[in-house]
C-alpha atoms as a PDB file:
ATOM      1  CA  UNK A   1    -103.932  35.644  48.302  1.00  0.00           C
ATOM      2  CA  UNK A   2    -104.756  31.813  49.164  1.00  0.00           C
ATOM      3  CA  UNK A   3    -101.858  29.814  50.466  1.00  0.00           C
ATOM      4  CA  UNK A   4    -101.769  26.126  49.083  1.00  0.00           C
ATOM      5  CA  UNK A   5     -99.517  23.262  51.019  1.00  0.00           C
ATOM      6  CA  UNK A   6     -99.421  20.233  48.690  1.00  0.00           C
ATOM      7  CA  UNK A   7     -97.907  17.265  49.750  1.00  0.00           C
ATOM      8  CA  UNK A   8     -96.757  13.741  48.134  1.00  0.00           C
ATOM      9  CA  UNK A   9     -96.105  10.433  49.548  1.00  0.00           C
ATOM     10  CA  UNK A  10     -95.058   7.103  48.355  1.00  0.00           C
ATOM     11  CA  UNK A  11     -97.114   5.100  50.847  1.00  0.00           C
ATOM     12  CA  UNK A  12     -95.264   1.695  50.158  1.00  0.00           C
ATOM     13  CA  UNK A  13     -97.626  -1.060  49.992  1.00  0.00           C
ATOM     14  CA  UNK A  14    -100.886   0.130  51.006  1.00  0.00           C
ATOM     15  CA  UNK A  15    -102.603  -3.142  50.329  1.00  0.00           C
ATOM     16  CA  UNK A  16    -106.254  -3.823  50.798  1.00  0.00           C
ATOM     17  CA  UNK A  17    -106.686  -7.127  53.016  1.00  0.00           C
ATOM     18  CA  UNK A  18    -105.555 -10.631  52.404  1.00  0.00           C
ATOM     19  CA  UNK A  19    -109.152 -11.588  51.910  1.00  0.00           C
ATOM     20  CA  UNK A  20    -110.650  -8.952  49.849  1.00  0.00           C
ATOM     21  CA  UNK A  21    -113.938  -9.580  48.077  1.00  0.00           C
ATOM     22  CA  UNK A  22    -113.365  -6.800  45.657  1.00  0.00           C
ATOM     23  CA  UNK A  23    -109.662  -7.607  44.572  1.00  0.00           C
ATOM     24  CA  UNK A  24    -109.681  -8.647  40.927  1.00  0.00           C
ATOM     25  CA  UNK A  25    -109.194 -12.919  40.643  1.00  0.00           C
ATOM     26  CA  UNK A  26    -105.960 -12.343  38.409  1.00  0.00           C
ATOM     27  CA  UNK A  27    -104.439  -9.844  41.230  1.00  0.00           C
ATOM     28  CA  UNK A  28    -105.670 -12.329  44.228  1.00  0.00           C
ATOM     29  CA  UNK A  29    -103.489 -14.960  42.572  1.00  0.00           C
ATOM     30  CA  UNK A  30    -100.415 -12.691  42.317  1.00  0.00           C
ATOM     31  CA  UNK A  31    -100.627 -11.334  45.560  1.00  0.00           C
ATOM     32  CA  UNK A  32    -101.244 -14.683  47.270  1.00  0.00           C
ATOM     33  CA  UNK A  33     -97.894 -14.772  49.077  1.00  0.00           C
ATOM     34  CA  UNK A  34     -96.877 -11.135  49.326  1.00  0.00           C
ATOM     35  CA  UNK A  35    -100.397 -10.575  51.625  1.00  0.00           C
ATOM     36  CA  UNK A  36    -100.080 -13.547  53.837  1.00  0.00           C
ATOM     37  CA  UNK A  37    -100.993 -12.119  56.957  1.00  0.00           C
ATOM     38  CA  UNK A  38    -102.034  -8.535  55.983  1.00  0.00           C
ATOM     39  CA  UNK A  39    -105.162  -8.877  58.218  1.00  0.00           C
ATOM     40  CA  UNK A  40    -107.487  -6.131  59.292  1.00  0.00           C
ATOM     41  CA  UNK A  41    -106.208  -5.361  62.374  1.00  0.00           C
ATOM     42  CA  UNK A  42    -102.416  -5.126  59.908  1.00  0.00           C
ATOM     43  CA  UNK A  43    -104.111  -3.049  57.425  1.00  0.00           C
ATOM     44  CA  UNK A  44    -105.570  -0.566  60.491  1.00  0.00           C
ATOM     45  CA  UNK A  45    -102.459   0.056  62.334  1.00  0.00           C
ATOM     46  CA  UNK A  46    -100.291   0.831  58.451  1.00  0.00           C
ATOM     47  CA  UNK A  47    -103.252   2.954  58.099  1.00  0.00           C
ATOM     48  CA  UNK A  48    -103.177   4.765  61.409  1.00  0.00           C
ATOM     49  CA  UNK A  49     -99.556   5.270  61.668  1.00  0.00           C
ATOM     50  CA  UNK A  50     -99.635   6.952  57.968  1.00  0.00           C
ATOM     51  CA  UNK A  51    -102.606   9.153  59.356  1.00  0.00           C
ATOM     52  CA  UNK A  52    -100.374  10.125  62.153  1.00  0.00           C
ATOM     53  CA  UNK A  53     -98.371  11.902  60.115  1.00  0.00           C
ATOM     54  CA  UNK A  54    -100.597  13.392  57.473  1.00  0.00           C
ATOM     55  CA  UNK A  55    -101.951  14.929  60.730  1.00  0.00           C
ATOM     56  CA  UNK A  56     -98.663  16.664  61.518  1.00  0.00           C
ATOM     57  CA  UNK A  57     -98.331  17.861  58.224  1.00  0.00           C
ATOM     58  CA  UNK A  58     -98.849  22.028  57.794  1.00  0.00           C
ATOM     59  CA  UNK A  59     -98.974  22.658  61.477  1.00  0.00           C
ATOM     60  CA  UNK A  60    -100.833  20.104  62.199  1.00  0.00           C
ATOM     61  CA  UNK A  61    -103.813  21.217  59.258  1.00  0.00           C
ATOM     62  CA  UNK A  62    -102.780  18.422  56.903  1.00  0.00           C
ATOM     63  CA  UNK A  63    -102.139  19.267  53.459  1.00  0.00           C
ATOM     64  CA  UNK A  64    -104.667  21.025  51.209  1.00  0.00           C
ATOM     65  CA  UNK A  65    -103.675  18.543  48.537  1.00  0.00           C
ATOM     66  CA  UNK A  66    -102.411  15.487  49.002  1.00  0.00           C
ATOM     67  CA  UNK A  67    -100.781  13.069  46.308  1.00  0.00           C
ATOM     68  CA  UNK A  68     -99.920   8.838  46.974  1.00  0.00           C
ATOM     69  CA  UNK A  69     -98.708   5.922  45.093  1.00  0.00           C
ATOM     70  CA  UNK A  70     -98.587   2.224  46.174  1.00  0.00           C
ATOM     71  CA  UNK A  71    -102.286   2.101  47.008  1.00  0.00           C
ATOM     72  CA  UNK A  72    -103.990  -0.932  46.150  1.00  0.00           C
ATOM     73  CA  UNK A  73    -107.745   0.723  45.717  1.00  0.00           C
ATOM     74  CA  UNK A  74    -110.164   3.508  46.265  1.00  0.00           C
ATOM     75  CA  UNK A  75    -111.072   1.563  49.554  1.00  0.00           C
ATOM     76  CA  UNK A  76    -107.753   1.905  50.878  1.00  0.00           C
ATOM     77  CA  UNK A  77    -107.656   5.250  50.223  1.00  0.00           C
ATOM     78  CA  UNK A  78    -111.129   6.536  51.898  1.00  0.00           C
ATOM     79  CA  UNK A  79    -109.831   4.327  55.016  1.00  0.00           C
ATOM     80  CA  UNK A  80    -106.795   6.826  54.997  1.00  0.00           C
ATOM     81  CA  UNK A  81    -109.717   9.959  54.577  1.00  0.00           C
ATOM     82  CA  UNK A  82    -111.535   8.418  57.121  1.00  0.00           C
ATOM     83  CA  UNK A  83    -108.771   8.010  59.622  1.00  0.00           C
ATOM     84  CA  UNK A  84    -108.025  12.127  59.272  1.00  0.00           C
ATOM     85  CA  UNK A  85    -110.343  13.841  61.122  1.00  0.00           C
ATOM     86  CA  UNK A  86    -108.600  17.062  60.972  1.00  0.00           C
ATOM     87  CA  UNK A  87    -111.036  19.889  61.673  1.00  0.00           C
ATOM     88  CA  UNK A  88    -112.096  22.115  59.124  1.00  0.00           C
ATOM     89  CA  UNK A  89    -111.002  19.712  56.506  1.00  0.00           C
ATOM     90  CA  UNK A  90    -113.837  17.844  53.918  1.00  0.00           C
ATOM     91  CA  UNK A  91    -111.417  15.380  52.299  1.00  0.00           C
ATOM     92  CA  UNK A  92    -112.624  13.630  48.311  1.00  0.00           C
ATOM     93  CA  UNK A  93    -110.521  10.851  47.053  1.00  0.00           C
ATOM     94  CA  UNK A  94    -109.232  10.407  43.087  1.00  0.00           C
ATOM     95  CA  UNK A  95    -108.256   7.288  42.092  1.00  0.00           C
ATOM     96  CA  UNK A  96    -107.657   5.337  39.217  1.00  0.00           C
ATOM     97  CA  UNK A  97    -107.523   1.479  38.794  1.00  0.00           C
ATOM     98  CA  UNK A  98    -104.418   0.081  36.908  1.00  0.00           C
ATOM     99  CA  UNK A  99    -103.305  -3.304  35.991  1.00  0.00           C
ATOM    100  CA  UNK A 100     -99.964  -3.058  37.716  1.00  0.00           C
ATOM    101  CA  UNK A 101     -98.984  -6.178  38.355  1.00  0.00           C
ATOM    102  CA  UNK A 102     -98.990  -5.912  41.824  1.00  0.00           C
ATOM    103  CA  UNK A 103    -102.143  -3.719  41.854  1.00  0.00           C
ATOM    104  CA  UNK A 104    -100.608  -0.212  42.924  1.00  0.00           C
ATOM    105  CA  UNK A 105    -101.527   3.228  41.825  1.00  0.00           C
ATOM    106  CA  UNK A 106    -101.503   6.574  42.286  1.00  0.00           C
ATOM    107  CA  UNK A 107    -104.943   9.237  44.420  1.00  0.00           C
ATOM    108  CA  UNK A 108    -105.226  11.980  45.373  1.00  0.00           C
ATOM    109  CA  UNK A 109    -106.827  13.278  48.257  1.00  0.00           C
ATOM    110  CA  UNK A 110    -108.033  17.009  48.070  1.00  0.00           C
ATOM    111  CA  UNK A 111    -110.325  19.529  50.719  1.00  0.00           C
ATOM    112  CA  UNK A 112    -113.681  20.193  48.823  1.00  0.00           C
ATOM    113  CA  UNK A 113    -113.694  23.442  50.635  1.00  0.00           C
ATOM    114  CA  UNK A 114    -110.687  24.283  48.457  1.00  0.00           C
ATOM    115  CA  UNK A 115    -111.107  22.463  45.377  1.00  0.00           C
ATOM    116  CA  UNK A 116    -113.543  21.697  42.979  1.00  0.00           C
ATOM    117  CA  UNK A 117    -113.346  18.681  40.416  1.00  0.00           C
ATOM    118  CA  UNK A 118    -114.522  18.984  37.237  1.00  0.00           C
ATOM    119  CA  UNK A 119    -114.366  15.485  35.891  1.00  0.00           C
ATOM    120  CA  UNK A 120    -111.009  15.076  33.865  1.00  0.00           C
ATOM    121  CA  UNK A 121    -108.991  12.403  34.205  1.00  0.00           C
ATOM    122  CA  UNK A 122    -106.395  10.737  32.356  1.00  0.00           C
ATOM    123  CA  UNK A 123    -104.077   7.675  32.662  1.00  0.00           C
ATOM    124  CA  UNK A 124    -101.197   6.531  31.280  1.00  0.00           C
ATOM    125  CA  UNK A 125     -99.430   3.099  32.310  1.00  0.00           C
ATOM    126  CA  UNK A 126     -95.988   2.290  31.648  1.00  0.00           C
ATOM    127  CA  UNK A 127     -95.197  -0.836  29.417  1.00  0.00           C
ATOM    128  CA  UNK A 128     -92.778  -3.167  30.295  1.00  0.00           C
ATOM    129  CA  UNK A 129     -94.156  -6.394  28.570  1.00  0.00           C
ATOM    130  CA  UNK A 130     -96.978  -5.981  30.192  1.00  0.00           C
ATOM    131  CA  UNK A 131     -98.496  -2.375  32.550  1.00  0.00           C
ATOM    132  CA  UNK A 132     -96.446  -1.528  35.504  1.00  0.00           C
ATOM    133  CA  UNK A 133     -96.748   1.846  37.386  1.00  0.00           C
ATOM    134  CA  UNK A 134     -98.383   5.058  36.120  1.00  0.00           C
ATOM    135  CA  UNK A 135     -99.115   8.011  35.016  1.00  0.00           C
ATOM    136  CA  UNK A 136    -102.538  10.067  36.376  1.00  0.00           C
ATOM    137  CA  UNK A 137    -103.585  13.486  35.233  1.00  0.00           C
ATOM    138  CA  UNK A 138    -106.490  15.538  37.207  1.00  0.00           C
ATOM    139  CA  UNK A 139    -108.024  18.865  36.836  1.00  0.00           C
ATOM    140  CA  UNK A 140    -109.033  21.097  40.066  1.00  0.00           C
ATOM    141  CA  UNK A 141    -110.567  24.392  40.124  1.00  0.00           C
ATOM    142  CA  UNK A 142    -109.588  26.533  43.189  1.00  0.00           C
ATOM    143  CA  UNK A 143    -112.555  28.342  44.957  1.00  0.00           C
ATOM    144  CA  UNK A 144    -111.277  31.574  43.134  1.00  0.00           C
ATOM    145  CA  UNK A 145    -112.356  29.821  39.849  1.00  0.00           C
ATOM    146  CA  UNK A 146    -108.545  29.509  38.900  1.00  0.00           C
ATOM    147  CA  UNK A 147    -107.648  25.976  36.808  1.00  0.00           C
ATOM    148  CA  UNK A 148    -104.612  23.876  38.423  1.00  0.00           C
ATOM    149  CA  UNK A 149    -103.867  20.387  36.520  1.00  0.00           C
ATOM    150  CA  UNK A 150    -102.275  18.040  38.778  1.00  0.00           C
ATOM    151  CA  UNK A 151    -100.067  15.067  37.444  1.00  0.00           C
ATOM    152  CA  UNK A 152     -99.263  11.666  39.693  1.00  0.00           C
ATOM    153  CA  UNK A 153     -96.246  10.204  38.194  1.00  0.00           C
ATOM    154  CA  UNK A 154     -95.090   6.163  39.555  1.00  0.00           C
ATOM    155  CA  UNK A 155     -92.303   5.608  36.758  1.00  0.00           C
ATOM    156  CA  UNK A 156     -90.762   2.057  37.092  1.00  0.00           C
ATOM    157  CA  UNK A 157     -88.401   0.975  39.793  1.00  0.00           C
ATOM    158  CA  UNK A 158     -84.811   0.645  39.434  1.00  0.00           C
ATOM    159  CA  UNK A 159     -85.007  -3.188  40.606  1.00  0.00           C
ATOM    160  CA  UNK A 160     -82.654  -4.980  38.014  1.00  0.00           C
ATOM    161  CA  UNK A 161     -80.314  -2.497  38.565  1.00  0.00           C
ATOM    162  CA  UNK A 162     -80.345   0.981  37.863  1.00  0.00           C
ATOM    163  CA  UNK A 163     -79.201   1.222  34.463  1.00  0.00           C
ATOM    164  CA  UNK A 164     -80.598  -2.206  33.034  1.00  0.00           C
ATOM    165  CA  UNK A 165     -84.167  -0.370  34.139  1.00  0.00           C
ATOM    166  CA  UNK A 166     -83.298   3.258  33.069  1.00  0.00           C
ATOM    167  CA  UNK A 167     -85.292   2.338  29.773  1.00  0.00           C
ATOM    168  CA  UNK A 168     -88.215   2.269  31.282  1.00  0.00           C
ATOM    169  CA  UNK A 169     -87.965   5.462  32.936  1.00  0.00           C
ATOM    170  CA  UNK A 170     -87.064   7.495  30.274  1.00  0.00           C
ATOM    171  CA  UNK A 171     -89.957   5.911  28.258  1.00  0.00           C
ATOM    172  CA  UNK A 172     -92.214   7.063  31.198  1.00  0.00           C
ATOM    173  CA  UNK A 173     -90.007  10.568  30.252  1.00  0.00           C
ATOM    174  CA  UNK A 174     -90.730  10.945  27.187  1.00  0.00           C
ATOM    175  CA  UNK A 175     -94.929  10.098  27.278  1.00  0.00           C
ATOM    176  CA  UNK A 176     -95.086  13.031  30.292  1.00  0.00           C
ATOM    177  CA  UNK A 177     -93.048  15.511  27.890  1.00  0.00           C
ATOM    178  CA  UNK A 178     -95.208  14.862  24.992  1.00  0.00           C
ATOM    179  CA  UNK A 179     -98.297  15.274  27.636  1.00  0.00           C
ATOM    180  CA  UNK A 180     -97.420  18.550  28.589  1.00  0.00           C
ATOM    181  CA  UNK A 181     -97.240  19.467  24.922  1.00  0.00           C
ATOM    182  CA  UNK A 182    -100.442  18.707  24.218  1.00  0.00           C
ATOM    183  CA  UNK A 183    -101.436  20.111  27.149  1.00  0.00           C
ATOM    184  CA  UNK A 184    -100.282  23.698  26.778  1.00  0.00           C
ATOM    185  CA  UNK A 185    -101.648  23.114  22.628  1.00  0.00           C
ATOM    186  CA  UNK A 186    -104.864  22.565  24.704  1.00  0.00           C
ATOM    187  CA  UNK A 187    -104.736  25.263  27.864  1.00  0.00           C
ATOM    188  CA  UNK A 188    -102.481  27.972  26.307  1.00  0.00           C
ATOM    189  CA  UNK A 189     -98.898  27.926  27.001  1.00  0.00           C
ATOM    190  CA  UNK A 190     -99.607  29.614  30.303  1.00  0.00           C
ATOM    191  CA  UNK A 191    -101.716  26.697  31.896  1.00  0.00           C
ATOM    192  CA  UNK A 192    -100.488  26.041  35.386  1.00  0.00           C
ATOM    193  CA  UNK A 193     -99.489  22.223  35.489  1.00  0.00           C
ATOM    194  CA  UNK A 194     -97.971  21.173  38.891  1.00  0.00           C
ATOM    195  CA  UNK A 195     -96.110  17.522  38.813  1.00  0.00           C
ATOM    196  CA  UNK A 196     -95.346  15.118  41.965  1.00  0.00           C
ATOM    197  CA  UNK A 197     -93.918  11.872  42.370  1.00  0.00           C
ATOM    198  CA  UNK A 198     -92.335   8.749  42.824  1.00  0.00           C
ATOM    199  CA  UNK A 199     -89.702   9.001  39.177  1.00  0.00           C
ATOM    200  CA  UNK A 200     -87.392   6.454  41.170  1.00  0.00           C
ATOM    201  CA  UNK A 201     -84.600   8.579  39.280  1.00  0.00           C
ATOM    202  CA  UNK A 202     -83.388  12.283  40.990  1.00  0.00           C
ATOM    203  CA  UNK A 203     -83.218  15.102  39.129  1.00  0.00           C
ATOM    204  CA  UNK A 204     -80.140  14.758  37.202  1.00  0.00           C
ATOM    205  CA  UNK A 205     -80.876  11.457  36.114  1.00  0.00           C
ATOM    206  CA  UNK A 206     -81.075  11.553  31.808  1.00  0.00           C
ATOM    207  CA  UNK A 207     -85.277  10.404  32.258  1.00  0.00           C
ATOM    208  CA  UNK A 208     -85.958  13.525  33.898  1.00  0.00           C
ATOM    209  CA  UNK A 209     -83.643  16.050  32.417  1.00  0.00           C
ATOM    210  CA  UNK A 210     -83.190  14.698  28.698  1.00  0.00           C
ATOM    211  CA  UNK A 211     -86.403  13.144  28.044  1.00  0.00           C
ATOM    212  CA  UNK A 212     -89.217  14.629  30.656  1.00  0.00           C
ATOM    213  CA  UNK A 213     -87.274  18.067  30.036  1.00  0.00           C
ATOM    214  CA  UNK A 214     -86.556  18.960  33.958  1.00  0.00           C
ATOM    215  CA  UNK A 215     -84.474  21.727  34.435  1.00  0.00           C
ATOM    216  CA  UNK A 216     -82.365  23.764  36.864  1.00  0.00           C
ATOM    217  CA  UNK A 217     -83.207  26.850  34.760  1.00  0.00           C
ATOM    218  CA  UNK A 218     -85.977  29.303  35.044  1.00  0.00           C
ATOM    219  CA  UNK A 219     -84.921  31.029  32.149  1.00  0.00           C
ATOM    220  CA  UNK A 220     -85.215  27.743  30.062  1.00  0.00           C
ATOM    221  CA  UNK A 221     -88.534  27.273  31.519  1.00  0.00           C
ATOM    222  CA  UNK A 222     -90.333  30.167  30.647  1.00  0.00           C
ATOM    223  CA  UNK A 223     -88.480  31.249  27.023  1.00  0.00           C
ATOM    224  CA  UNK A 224     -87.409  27.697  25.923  1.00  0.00           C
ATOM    225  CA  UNK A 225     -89.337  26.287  22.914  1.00  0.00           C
ATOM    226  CA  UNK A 226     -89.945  23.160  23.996  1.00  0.00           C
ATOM    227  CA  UNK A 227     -92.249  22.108  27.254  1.00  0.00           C
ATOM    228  CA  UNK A 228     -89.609  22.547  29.817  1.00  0.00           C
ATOM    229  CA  UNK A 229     -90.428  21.701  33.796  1.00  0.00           C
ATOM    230  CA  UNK A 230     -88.835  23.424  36.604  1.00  0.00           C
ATOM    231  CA  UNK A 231     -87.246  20.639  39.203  1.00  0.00           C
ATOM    232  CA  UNK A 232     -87.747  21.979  42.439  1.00  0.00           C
ATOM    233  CA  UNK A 233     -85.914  19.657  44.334  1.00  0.00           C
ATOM    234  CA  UNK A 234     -82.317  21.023  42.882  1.00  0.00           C
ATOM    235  CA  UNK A 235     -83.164  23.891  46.211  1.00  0.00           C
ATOM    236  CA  UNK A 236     -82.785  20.441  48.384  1.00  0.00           C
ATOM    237  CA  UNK A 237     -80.993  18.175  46.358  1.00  0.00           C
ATOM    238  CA  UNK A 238     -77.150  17.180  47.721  1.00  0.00           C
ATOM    239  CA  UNK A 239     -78.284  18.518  51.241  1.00  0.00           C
ATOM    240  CA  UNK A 240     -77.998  14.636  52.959  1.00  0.00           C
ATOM    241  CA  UNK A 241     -81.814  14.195  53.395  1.00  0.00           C
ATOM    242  CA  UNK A 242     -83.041  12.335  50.465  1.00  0.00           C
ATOM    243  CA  UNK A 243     -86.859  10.839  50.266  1.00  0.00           C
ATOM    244  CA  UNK A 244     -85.504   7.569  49.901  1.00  0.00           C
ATOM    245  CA  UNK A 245     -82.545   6.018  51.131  1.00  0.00           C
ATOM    246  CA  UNK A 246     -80.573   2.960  49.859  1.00  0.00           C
ATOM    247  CA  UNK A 247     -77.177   1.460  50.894  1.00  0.00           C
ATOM    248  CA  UNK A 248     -76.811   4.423  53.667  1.00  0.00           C
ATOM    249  CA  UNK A 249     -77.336   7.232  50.419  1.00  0.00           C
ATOM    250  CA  UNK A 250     -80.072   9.466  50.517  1.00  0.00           C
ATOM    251  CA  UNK A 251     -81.683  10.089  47.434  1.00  0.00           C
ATOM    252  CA  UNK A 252     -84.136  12.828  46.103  1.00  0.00           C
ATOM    253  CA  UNK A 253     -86.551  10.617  43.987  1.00  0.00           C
ATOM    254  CA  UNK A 254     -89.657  11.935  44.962  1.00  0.00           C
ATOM    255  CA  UNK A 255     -90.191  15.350  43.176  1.00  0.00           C
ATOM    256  CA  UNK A 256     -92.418  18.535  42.480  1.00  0.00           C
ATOM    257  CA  UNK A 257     -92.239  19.732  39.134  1.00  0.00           C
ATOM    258  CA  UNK A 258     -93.962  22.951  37.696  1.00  0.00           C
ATOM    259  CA  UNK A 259     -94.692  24.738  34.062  1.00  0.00           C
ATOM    260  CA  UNK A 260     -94.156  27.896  32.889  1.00  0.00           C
ATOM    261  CA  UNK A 261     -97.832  29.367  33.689  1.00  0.00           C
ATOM    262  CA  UNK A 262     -96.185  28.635  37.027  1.00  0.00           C
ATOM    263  CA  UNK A 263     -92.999  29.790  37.251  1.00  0.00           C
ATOM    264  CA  UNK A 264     -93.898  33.220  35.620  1.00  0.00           C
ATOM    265  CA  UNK A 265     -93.905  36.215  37.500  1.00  0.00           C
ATOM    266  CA  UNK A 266     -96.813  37.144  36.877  1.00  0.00           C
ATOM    267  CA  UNK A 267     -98.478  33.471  36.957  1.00  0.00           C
ATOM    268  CA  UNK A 268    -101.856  33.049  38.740  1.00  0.00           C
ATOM    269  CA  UNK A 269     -99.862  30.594  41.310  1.00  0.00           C
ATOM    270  CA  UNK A 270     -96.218  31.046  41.900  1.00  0.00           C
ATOM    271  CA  UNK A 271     -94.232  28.927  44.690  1.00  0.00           C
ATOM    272  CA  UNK A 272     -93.284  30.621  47.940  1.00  0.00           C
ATOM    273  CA  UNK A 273     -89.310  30.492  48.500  1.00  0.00           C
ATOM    274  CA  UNK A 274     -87.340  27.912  50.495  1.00  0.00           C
ATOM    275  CA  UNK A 275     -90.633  26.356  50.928  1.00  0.00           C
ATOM    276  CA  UNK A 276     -89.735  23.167  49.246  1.00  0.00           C
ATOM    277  CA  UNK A 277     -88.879  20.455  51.919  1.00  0.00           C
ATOM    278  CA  UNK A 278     -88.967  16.731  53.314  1.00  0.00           C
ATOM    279  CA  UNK A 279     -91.614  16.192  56.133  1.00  0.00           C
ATOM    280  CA  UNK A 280     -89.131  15.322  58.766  1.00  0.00           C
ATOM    281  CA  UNK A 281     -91.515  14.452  62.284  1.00  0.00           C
ATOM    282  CA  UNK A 282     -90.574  12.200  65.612  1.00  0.00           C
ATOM    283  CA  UNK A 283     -90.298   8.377  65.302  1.00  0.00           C
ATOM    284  CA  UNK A 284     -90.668   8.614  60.775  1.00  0.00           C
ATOM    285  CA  UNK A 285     -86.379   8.622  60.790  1.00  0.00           C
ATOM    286  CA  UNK A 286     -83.534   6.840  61.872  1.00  0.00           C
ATOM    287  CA  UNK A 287     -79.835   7.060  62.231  1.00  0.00           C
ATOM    288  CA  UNK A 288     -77.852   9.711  60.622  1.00  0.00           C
ATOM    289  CA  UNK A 289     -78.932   9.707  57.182  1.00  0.00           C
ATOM    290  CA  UNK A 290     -82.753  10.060  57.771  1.00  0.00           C
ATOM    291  CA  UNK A 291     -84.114   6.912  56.589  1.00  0.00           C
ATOM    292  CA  UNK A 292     -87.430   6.007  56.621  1.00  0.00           C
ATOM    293  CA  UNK A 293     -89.127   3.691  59.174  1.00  0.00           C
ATOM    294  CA  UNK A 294     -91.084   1.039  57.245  1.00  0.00           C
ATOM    295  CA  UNK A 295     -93.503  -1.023  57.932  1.00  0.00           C
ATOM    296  CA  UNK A 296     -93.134  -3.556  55.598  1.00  0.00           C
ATOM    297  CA  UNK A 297     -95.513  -6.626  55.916  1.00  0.00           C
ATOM    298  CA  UNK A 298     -96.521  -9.490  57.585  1.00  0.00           C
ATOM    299  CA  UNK A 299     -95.426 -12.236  54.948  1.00  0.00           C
ATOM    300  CA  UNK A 300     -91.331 -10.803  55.034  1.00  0.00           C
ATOM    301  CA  UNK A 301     -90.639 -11.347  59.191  1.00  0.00           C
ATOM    302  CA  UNK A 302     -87.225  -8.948  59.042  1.00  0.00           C
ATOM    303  CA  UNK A 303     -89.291  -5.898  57.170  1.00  0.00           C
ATOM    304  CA  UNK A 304     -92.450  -5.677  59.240  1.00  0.00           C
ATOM    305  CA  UNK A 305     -92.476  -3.180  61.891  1.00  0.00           C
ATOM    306  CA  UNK A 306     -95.843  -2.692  63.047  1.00  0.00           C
ATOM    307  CA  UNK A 307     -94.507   0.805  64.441  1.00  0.00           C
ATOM    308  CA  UNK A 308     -93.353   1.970  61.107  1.00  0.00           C
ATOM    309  CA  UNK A 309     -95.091   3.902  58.193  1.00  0.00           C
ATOM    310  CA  UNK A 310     -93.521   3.965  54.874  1.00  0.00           C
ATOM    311  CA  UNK A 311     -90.151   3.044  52.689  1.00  0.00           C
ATOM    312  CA  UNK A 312     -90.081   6.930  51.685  1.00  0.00           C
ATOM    313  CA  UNK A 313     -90.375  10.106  53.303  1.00  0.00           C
ATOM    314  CA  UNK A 314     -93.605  12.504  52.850  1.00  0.00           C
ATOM    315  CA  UNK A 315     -92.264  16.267  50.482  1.00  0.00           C
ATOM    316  CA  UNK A 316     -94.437  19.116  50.472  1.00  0.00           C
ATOM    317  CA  UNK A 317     -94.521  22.522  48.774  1.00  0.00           C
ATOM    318  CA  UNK A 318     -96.475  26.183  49.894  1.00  0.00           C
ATOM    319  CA  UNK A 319     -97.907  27.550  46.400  1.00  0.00           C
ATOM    320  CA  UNK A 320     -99.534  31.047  46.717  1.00  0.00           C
ATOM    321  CA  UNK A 321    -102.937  31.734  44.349  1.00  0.00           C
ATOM    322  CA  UNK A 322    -103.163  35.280  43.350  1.00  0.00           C
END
């Protein structure tokens, strides 16, 4: 058997610098404000205090497979890679350029010695007048020669309020249930699909449950007729640690979702019990709810904490291959 710890973090902001040479004109001119100040030096420490806790992450072995959203570009990203130099590990970055607005997408960063690409990707971005957030769907191949497709999901924010925004997310809903239809017409309905991310919505929220069909059930999962996902944050979910916390309430926004290829019994990959969790390490938290020590930037004074790290908290999952 081959244990897999896969991990997901909202990253918050992971901006390239003010100055950028390779920052499209039409982003530049957006971001003109926002990045005043986000210097090298800036963009080094956010970098090194995220690494510090990738580090930490699976007894200190960092995570086989690791997923993030709110970075700016590849080059971001291989500065993260480059700042983990975690023995044993040979860390390749996947990324895909959007036109979010303010430039942020989803990578992943996966151990060669574990994984093998095999050059399928797909991206979808959310509409709201114009593309906002996404959707990104890669293809690994374990060592064993066993398929695992891997879907990023950044569905719109709730700012505007909650419900005024809701739209959007179930939208984004609807698009991933309709993916994983064609994707099991495609793979077989036993193809093992694992899905993390930022949904800004927690699992009982109507996006996930009536539109992305997430479920509480098993038994729905694996003898439904439609494409039904397994939430796996319902083990966690109501336990007062939340990946996100606003107005003093944690909330459980940041999710692993899995198919039916993986939540059979006899599956090629199944998840290992109670091993669903928020990273949770020295200096990330504060105060009694667990909320997350930003870093914020430069340009908003009260925010930026160059000893901070991110807006959310880092979840991770132990899947076992065979």
């Amino acid at each position: 058997m081959t244990n897999h710890y896969i991990t997901w973090w909202n990253v918050e902001n992971l901006f390239d610098v003010y100055d950028s040479d390779i920052r499209p004109e039409w982003l530049a001119k957006g971001l003109k404000a926002e990045l005043k100040g986000w210097t090298n030096s800036v963009l080094d420490r956010k970098i090194n205090n995220l690494s510090s806790v990738i580090k930490q992450i699976n007894d200190n072995k960092g995570p086989d497979l690791l997923g993030v959203c709110e970075v700016e570009n590849e080059n971001v990203v291989k500065k993260l890679v480059s700042s983990l130099d975690i023995p044993g590990r040979k860390y390749k970055v996947l990324h895909h350029d959007t036109k979010d607005q303010r430039g942020i997408d989803i990578a992943f960063i996966y151990d060669s010695n574990k994984y093998i690409y095999d050059g399928l990707m797909f991206s979808y971005e959310v509409l709201k007048r114009s593309s906002t957030r996404d959707i990104l769907q890669v293809t690994l191949k374990t060592k064993d020669g066993n398929e695992l497709i891997v879907i990023g999901n950044h569905w719109p924010s709730r700012s505007g309020g909650q419900y005024s925004s809701e739209p959007y997310r179930m939208m984004a809903g609807e698009t991933l249930s309709y993916w994983m239809k064609r994707i099991l017409e495609i793979k077989g309905s036993k193809a093992s699909v694992l899905l993390m991310g930022d949904f800004n919505d927690e699992p009982f929220n109507r996006s996930l449950t009536e539109y992305a069909l997430s479920t509480i059930s098993r038994y729905k999962v694996v003898y439904g007729r439609n494409p039904y996902l397994y939430n796996l944050m319902w083990e966690i979910t109501g336990k007062r640690i939340g990946s996100y916390v606003f107005n003093s309430e944690p909330l459980m926004i940041d999710q692993f979702l899995i198919s039916k290829g993986i939540v059979l019994s006899n599956g090629i990959f199944s998840i290992e019990d109670n091993s669903v969790m928020t990273e949770l390490f020295d200096g990330l938290v504060k105060g009694r709810y667990n909320t997350p020590i930003r870093f914020g930037r430069p340009s908003v004074k009260k925010s930026y904490n160059k000893m901070g790290f991110s807006d959310h908290l880092p979840i991770s999952v132990k899947m076992v291959e065979g």
